[in-house]
C-alpha atoms as a PDB file:
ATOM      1  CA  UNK A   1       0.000   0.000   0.000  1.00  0.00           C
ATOM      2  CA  UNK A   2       3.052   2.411   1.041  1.00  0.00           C
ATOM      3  CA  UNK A   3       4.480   1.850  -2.493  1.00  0.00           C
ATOM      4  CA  UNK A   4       1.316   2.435  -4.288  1.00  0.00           C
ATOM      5  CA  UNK A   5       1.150   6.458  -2.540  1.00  0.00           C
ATOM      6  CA  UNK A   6       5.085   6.457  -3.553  1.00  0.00           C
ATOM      7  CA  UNK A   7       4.393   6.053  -7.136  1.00  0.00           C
ATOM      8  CA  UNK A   8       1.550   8.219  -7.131  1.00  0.00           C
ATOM      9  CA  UNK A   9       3.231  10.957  -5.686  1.00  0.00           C
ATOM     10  CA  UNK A  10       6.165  10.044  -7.904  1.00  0.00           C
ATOM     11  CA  UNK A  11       4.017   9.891 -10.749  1.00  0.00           C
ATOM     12  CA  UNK A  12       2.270  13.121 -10.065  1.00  0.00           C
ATOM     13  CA  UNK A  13       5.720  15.143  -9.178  1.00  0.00           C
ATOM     14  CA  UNK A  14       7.293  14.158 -12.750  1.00  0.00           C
ATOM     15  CA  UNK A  15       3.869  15.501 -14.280  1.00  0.00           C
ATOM     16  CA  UNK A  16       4.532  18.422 -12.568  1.00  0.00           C
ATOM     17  CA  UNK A  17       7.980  19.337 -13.138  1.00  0.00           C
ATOM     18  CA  UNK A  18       7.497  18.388 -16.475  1.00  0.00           C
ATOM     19  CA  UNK A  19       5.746  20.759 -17.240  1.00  0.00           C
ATOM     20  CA  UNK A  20       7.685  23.703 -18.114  1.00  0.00           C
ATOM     21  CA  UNK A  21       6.499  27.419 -17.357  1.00  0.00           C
ATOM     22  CA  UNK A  22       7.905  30.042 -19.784  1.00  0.00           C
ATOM     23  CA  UNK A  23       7.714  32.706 -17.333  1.00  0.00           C
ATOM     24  CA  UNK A  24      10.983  33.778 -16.378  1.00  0.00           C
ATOM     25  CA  UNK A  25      12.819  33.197 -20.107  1.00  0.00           C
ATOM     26  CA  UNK A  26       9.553  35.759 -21.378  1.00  0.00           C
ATOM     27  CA  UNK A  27      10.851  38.767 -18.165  1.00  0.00           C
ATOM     28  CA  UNK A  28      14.533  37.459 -19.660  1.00  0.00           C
ATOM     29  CA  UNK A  29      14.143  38.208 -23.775  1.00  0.00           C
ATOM     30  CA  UNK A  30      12.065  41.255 -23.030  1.00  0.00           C
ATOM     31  CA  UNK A  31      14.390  42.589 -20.412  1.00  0.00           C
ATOM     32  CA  UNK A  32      17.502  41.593 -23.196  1.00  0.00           C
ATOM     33  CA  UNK A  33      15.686  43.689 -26.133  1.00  0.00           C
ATOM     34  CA  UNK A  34      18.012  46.404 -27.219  1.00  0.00           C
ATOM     35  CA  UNK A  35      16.338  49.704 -26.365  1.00  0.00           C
ATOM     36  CA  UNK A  36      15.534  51.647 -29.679  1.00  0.00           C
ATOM     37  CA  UNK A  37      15.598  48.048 -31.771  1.00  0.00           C
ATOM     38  CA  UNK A  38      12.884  48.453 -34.828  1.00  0.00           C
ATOM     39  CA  UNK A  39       9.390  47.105 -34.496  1.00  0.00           C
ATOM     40  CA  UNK A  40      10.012  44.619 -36.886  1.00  0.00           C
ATOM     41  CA  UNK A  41      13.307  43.285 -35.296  1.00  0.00           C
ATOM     42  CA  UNK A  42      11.384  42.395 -31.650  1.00  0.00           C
ATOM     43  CA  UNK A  43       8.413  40.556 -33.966  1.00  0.00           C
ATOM     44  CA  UNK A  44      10.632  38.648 -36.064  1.00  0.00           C
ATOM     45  CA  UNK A  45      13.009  37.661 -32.655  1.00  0.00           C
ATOM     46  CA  UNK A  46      10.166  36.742 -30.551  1.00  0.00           C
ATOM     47  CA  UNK A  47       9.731  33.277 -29.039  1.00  0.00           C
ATOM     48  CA  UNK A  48       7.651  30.752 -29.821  1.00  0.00           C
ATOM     49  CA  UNK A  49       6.509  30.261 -26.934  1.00  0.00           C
ATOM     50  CA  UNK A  50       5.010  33.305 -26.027  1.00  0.00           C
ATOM     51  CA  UNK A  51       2.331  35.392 -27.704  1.00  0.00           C
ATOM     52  CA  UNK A  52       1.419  39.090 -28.577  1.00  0.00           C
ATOM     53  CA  UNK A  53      -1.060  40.985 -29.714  1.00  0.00           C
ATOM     54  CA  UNK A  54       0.506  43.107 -32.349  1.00  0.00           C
ATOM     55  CA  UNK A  55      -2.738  44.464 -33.691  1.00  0.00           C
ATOM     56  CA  UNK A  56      -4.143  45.988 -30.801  1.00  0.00           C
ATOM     57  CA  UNK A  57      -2.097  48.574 -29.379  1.00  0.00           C
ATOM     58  CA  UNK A  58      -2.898  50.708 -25.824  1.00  0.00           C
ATOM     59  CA  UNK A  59      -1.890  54.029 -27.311  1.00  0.00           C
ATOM     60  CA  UNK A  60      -1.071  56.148 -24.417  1.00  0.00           C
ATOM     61  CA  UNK A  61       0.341  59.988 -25.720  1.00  0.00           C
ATOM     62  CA  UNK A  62       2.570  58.890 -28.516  1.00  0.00           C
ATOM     63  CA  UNK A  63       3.674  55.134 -26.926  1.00  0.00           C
ATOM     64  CA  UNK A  64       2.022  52.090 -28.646  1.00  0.00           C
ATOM     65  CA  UNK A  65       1.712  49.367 -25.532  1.00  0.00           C
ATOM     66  CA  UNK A  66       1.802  45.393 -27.058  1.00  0.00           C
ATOM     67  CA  UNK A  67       0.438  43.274 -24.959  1.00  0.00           C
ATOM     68  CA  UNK A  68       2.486  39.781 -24.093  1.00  0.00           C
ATOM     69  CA  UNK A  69      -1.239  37.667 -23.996  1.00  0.00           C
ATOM     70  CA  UNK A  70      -0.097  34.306 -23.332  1.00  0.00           C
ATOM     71  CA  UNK A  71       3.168  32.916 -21.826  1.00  0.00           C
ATOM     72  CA  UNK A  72       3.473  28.680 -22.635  1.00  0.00           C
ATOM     73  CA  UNK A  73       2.670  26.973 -19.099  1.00  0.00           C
ATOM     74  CA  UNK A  74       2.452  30.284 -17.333  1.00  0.00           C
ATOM     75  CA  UNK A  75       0.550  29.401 -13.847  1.00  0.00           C
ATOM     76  CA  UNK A  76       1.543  33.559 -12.319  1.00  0.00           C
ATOM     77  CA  UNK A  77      -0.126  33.768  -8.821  1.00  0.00           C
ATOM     78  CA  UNK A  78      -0.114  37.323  -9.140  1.00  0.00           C
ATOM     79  CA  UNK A  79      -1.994  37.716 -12.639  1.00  0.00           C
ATOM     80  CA  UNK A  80       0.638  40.132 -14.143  1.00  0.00           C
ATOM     81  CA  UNK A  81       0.353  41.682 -17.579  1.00  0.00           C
ATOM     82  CA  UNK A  82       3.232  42.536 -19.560  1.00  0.00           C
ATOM     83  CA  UNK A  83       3.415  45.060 -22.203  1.00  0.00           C
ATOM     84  CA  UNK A  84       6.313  45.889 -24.896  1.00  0.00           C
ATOM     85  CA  UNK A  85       6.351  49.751 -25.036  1.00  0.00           C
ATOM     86  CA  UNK A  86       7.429  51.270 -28.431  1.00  0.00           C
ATOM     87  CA  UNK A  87       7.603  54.886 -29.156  1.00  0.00           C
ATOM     88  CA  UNK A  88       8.089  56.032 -33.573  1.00  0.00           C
ATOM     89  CA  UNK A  89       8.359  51.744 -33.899  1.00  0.00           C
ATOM     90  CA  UNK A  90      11.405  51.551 -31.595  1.00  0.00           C
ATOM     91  CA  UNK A  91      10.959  49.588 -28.530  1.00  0.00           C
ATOM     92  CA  UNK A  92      11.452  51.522 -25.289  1.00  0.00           C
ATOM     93  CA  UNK A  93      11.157  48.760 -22.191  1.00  0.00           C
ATOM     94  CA  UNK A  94       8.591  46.327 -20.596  1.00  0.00           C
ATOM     95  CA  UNK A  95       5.747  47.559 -18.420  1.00  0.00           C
ATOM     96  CA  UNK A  96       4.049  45.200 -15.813  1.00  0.00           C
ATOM     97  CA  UNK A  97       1.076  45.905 -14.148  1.00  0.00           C
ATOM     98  CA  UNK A  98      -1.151  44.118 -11.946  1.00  0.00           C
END
């Protein structure tokens, strides 16, 4: 019976740590973008395993804000949302919000 709940839990830990969260490598590229790099640059260097929605811009005075809309196996707690800021198509830095 002890062995059975040892594989389970075995089991149920590989499932876990198997599956990967994207999280921190998505803060890492964004936080690596060269400041001033083109528009098209940052789309044609980002990963596959995250997404953004380059057609829907926040414009806020004269910065377009992309929003990062899904991050492959992201479980965040915290329910952060990360935007690529780009001012004249040149990206400026990430913005996180709650």
């Amino acid at each position: 019976m002890k062995l059975n709940k040892l594989l389970i839990l075995l089991f149920i830990s590989i499932i876990l740590v198997s599956c990967k969260d994207y999280y921190n490598e998505t803060i890492d590229w964004v936080d690596n973008l060269v400041q001033e790099q083109s528009f098209k640059d940052v789309q044609n260097e980002q990963p596959d395993y995250i997404e953004i929605d380059w057609e829907n811009p926040q414009i806020i005075e004269n910065q377009k804000w992309y929003l990062i809309t899904k991050i492959k196996g992201n479980n965040d707690a915290l329910g952060m949302s990360h935007y690529l800021v780009f001012v004249d198509g040149k990206y400026q830095y990430r913005e996180s919000k709650k």
